[in-house]
Protein backbone atom coordinates (compact mmCIF):
# COMPACT_ATOMS: atom_id res chain seq x y z
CA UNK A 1 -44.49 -20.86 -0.74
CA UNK A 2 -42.00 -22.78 -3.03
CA UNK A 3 -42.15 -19.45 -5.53
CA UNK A 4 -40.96 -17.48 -2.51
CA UNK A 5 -38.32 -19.47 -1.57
CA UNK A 6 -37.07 -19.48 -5.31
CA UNK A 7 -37.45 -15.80 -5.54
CA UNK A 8 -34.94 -15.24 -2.33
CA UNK A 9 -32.50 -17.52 -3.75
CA UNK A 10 -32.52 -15.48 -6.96
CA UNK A 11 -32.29 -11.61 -4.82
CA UNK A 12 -28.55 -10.34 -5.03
CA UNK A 13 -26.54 -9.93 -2.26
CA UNK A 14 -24.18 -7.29 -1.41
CA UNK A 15 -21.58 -9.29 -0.14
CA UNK A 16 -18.11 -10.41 -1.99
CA UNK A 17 -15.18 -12.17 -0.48
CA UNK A 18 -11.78 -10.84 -1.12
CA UNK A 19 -8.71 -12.24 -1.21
CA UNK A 20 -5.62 -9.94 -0.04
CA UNK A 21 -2.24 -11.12 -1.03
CA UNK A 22 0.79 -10.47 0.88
CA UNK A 23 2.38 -8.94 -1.85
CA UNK A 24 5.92 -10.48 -1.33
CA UNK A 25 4.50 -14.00 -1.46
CA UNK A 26 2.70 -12.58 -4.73
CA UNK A 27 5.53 -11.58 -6.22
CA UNK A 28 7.63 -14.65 -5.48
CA UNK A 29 4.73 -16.74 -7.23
CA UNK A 30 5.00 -15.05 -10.57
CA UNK A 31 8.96 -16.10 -10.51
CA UNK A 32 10.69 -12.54 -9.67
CA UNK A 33 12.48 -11.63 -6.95
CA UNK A 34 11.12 -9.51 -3.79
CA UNK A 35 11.90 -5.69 -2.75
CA UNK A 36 11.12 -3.66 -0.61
CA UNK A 37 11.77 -0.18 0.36
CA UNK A 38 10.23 1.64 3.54
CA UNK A 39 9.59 5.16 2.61
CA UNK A 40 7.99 7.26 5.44
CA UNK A 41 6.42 6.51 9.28
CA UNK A 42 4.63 8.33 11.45
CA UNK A 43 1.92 9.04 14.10
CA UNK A 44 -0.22 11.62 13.14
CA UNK A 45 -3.74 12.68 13.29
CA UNK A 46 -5.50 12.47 9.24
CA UNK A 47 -6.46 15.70 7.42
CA UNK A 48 -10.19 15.87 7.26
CA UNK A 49 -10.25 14.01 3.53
CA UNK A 50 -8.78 11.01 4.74
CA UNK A 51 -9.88 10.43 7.81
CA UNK A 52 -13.79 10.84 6.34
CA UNK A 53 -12.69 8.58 3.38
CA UNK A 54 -11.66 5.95 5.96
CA UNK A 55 -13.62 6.16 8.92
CA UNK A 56 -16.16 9.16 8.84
CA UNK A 57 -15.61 11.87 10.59
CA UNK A 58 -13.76 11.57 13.61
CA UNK A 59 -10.52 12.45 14.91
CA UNK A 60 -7.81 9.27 15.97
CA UNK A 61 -4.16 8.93 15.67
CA UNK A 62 -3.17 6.52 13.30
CA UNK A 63 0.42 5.10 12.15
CA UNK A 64 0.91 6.26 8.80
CA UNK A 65 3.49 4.22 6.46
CA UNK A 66 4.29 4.81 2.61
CA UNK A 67 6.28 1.74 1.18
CA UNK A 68 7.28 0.70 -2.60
CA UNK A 69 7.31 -3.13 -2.94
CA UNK A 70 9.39 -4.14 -6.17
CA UNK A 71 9.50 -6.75 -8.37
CA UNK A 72 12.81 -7.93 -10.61
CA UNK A 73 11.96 -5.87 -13.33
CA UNK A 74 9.87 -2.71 -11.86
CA UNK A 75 8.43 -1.47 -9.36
CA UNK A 76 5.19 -3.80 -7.94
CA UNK A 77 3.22 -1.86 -5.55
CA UNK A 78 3.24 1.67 -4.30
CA UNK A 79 1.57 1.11 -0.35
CA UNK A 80 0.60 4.41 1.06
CA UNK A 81 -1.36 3.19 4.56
CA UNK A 82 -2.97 4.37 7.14
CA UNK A 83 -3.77 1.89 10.70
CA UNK A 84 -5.88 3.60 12.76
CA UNK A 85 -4.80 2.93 16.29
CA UNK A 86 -7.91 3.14 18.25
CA UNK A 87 -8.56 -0.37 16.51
CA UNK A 88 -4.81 -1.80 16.34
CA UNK A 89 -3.11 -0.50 18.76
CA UNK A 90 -0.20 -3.16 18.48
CA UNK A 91 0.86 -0.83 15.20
CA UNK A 92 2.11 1.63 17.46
CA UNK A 93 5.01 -0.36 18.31
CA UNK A 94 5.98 -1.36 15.31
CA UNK A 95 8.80 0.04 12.95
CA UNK A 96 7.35 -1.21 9.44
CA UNK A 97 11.09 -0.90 8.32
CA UNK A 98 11.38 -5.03 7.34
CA UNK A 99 8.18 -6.12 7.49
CA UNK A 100 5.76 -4.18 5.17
CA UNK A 101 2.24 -2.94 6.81
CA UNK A 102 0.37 -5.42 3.90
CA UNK A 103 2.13 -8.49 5.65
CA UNK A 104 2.13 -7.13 9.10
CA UNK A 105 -1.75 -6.60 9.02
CA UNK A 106 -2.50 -9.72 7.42
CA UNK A 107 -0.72 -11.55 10.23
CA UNK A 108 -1.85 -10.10 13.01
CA UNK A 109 -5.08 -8.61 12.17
CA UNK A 110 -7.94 -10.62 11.87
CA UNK A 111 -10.52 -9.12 8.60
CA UNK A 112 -13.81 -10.70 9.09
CA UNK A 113 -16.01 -8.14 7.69
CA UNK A 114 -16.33 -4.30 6.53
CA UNK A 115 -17.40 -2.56 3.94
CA UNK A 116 -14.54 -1.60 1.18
CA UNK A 117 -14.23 1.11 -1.25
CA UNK A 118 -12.37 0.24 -4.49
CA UNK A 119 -11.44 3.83 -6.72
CA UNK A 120 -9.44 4.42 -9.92
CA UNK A 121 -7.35 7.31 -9.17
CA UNK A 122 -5.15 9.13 -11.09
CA UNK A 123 -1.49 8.96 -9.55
CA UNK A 124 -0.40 12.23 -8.16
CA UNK A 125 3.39 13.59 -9.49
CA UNK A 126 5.01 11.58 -6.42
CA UNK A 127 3.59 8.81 -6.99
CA UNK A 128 4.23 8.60 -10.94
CA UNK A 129 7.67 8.99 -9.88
CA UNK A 130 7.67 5.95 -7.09
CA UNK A 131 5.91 3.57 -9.66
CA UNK A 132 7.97 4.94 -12.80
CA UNK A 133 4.50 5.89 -14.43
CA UNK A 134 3.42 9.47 -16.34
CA UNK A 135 1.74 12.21 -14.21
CA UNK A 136 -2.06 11.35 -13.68
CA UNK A 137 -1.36 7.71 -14.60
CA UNK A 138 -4.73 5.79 -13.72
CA UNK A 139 -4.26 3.51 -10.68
CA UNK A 140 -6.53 1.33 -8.33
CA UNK A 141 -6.22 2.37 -5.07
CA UNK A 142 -8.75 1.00 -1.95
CA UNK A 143 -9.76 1.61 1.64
CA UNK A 144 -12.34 0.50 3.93
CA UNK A 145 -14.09 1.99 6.44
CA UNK A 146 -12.90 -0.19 9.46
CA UNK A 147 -9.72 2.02 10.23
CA UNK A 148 -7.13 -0.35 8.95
CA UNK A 149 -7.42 1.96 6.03
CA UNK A 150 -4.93 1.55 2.95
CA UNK A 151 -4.53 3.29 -0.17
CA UNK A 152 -4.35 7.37 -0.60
């Protein structure tokens, strides 16, 4: 019986904990100073590919946002997100246009558990030219399968 009970200790899990920044506070640690620029907002339904990325295959409304969060010398993080408002409905009135969707969420949202989905990507042309990187730059981009969804 002692065996066992050594043996389960020893199985691997499939659980991690993650830590989420809010990106401005993030930024302000390193020693630069915080930007940030609101890009694009809107309701719409997902193509196909996203929503089944995010949240199988189902049809919702969500608030989509795109935001570039700077740093002093470049440009920090490129925030394409989608909040699917079946499961925060509070993002519907919300403009995004001060307060970035990263800090919003972590706010107001409680995160308890999910499964998440971490991908290299290659950056598409609009992107490259948002972050200042080359054409098919590799980036890591992630989403979970909640509906909060961000990333591309």
């Amino acid at each position: 019986m002692f065996a066992c009970a050594i043996q389960r200790n020893l199985i691997p899990r499939n659980r991690a904990t993650v830590d989420i920044p809010v990106i401005r506070q993030e930024v302000a640690a390193l020693g630069m100073s915080y930007g940030y620029r609101h890009l694009n907002h809107a309701q719409v339904t997902p193509l196909h590919g996203v929503a089944f990325r995010n949240c199988g295959d189902a049809t919702y409304v969500c608030v989509n946002i795109t935001a570039l969060h700077q740093d002093s010398s470049a440009r920090f993080v490129f925030e394409p997100c989608w909040i699917n408002l079946q499961i925060v409905a509070a993002a519907a009135t919300q403009d995004f246009k001060t307060t970035s969707a990263n800090e919003w969420l972590l706010a107001l949202v409680p995160y308890t558990h999910g499964r998440i989905r971490f991908v290299a990507e290659a950056t598409t042309p609009d992107e490259a030219r948002l972050l200042g990187n080359d054409p098919d730059a590799p980036f890591l981009s992630w989403s979970d399968g909640q509906g909060i969804m961000r990333g591309p």
